[in-house]
Each structure stands twice: as structure tokens, then as C-alpha cells.
N, C-alpha and C. Protein backbone atom coordinates (compact mmCIF):
# COMPACT_ATOMS: atom_id res chain seq x y z
N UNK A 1 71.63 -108.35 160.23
CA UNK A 1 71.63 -109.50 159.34
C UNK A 1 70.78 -109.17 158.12
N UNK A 2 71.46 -109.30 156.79
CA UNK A 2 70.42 -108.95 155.32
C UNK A 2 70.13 -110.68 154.73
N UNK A 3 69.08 -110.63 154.46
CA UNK A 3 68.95 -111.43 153.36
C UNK A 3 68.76 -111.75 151.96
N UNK A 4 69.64 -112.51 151.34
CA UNK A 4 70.41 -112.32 150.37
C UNK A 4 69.29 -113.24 149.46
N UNK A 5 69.64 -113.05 147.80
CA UNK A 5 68.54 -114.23 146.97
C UNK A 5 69.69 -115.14 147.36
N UNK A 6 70.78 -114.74 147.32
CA UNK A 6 71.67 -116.14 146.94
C UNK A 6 71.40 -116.68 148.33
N UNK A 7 71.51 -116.24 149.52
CA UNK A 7 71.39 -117.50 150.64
C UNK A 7 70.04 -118.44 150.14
N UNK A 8 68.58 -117.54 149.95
CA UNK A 8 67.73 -118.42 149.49
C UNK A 8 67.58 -119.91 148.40
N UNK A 9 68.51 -119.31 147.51
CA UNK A 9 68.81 -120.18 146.63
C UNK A 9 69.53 -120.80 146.98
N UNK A 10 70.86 -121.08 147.75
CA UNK A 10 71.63 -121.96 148.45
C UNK A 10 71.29 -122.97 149.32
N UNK A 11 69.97 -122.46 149.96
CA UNK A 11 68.98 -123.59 150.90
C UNK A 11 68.13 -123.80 150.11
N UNK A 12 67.86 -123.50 148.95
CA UNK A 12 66.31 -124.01 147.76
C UNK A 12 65.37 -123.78 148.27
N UNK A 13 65.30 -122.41 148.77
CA UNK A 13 63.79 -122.49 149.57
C UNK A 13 63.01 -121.31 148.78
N UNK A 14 63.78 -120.92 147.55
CA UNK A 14 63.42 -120.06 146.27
C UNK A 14 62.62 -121.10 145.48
N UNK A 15 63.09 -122.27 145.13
CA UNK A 15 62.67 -123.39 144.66
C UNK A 15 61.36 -123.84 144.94
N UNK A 16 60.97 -124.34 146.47
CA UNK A 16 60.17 -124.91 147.15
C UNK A 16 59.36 -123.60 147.44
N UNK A 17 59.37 -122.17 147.27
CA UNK A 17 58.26 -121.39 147.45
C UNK A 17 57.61 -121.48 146.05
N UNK A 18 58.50 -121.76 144.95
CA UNK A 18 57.97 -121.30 143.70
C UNK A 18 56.61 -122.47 143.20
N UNK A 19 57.49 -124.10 143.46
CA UNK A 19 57.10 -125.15 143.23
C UNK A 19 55.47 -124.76 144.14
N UNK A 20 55.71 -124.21 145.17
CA UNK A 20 54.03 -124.22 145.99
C UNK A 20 53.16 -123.29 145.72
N UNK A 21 53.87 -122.09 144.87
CA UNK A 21 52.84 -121.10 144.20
C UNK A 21 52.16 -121.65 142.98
N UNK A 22 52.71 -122.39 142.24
CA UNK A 22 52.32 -123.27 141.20
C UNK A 22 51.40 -123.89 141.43
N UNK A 23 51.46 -124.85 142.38
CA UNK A 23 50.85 -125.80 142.55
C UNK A 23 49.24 -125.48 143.41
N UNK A 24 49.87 -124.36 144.46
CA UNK A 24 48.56 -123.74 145.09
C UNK A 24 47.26 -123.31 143.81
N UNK A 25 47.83 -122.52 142.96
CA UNK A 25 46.82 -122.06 141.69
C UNK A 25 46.64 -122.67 141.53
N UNK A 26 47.29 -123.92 139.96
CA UNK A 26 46.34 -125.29 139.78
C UNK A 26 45.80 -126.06 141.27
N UNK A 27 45.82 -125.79 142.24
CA UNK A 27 44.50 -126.34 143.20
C UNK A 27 43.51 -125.84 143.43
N UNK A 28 43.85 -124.74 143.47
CA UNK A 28 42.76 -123.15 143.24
C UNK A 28 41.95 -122.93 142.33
N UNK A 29 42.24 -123.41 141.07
CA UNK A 29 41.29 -123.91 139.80
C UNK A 29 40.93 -125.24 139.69
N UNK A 30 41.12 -126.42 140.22
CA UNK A 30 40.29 -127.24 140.83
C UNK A 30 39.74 -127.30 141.20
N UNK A 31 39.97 -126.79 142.51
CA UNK A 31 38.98 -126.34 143.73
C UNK A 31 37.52 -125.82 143.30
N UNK A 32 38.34 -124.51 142.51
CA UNK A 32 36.62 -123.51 141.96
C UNK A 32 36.05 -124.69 140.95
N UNK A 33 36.25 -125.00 140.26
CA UNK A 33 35.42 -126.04 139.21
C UNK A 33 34.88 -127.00 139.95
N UNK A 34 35.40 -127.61 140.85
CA UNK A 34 35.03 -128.66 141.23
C UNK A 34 33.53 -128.27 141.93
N UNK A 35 34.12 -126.66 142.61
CA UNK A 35 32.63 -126.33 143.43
C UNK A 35 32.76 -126.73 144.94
N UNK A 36 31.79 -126.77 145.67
CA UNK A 36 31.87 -126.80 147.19
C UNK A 36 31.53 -127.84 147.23
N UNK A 37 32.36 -128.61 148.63
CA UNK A 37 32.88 -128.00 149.31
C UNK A 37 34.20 -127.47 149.09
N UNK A 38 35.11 -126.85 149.58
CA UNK A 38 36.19 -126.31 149.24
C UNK A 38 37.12 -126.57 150.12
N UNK A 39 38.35 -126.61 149.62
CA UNK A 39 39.32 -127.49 150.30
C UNK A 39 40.51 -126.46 150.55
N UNK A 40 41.01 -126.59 149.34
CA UNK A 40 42.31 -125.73 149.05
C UNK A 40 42.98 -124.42 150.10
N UNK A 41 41.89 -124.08 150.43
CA UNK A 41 43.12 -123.33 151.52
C UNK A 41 43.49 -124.49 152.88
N UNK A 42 43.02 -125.40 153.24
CA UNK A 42 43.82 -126.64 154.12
C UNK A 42 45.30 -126.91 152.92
N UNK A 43 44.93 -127.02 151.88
CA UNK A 43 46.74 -127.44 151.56
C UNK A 43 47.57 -126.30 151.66
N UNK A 44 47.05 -125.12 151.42
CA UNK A 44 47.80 -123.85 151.60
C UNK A 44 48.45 -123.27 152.63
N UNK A 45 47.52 -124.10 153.98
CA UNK A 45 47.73 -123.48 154.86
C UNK A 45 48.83 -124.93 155.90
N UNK A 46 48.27 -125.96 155.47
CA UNK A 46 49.55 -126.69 156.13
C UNK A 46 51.12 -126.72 154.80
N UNK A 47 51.06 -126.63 153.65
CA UNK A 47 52.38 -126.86 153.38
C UNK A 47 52.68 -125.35 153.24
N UNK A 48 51.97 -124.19 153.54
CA UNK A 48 52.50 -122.56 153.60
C UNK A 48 53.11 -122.82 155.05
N UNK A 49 52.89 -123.50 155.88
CA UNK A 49 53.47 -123.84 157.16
C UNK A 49 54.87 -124.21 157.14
N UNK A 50 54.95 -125.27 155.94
CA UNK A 50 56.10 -125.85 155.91
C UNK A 50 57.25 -124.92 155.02
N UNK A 51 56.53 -124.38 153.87
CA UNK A 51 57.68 -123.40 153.13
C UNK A 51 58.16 -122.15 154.22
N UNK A 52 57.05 -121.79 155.20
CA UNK A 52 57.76 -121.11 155.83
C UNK A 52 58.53 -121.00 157.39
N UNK A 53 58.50 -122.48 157.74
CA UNK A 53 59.66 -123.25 158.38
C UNK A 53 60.95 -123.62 157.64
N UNK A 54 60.42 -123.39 156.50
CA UNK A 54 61.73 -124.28 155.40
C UNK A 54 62.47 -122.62 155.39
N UNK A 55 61.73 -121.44 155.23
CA UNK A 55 62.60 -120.41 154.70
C UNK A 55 63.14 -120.02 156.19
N UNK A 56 62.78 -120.31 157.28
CA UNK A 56 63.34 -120.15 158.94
C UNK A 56 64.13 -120.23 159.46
N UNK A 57 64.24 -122.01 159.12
CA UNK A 57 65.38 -122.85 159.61
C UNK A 57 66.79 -122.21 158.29
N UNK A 58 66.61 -122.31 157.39
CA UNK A 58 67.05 -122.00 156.41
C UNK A 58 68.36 -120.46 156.84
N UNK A 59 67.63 -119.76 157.12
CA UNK A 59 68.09 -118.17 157.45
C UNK A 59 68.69 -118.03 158.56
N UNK A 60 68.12 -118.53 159.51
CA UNK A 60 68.61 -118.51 161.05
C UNK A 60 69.69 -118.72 161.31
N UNK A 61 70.44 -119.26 160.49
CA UNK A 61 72.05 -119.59 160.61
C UNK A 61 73.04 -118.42 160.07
């Protein structure tokens, strides 16, 4: 079994990785400015959970 960009893009899970790399940085420069305590890897690490259930379910078929 290969995986293709186009299957990725067909389930949008090209989309929803990109949208969370974005969004991880601007939290990541929040985060540091804001100073400690520090948060940001808890959002990273539960919705990196979910993009990579999303790219799983996605492929498995």
C-alpha cells in the first residue's frame, strides 16, 4: 500500500496538519512571551493526537 498526496488531500488531512502547524507556532510565541508557566505543548500534544487519528482513519481504507 503507497501513500499518495492526493489520497491526503482527498480526506483534508493535508489541510488540518497544515492549519495545526500554524497555529502550534503562533502558540509557541505566546507561550514564550507570556513566560511560565508553559502550556503549549498540552495543545500540541492532545490535538497532534487528533491530526494523527485524522491522518489513520483517513489511510486505512
Amino acid at each position: 500500500m503507497s501513500i499518495s498526496l492526493d489520497d491526503l488531500r482527498r480526506h483534508d488531512v493535508l489541510t488540518h496538519a497544515s492549519i495545526f502547524a500554524v497555529v502550534i507556532v503562533a502558540l509557541a510565541i505566546l507561550d514564550w512571551y507570556t513566560a511560565e508557566p508553559y502550556w503549549v505543548h498540552w495543545v500540541f500534544l492532545g490535538w497532534g493526537a487528533g491530526v494523527l487519528a485524522h491522518a489513520w482513519l483517513a489511510l486505512r481504507c
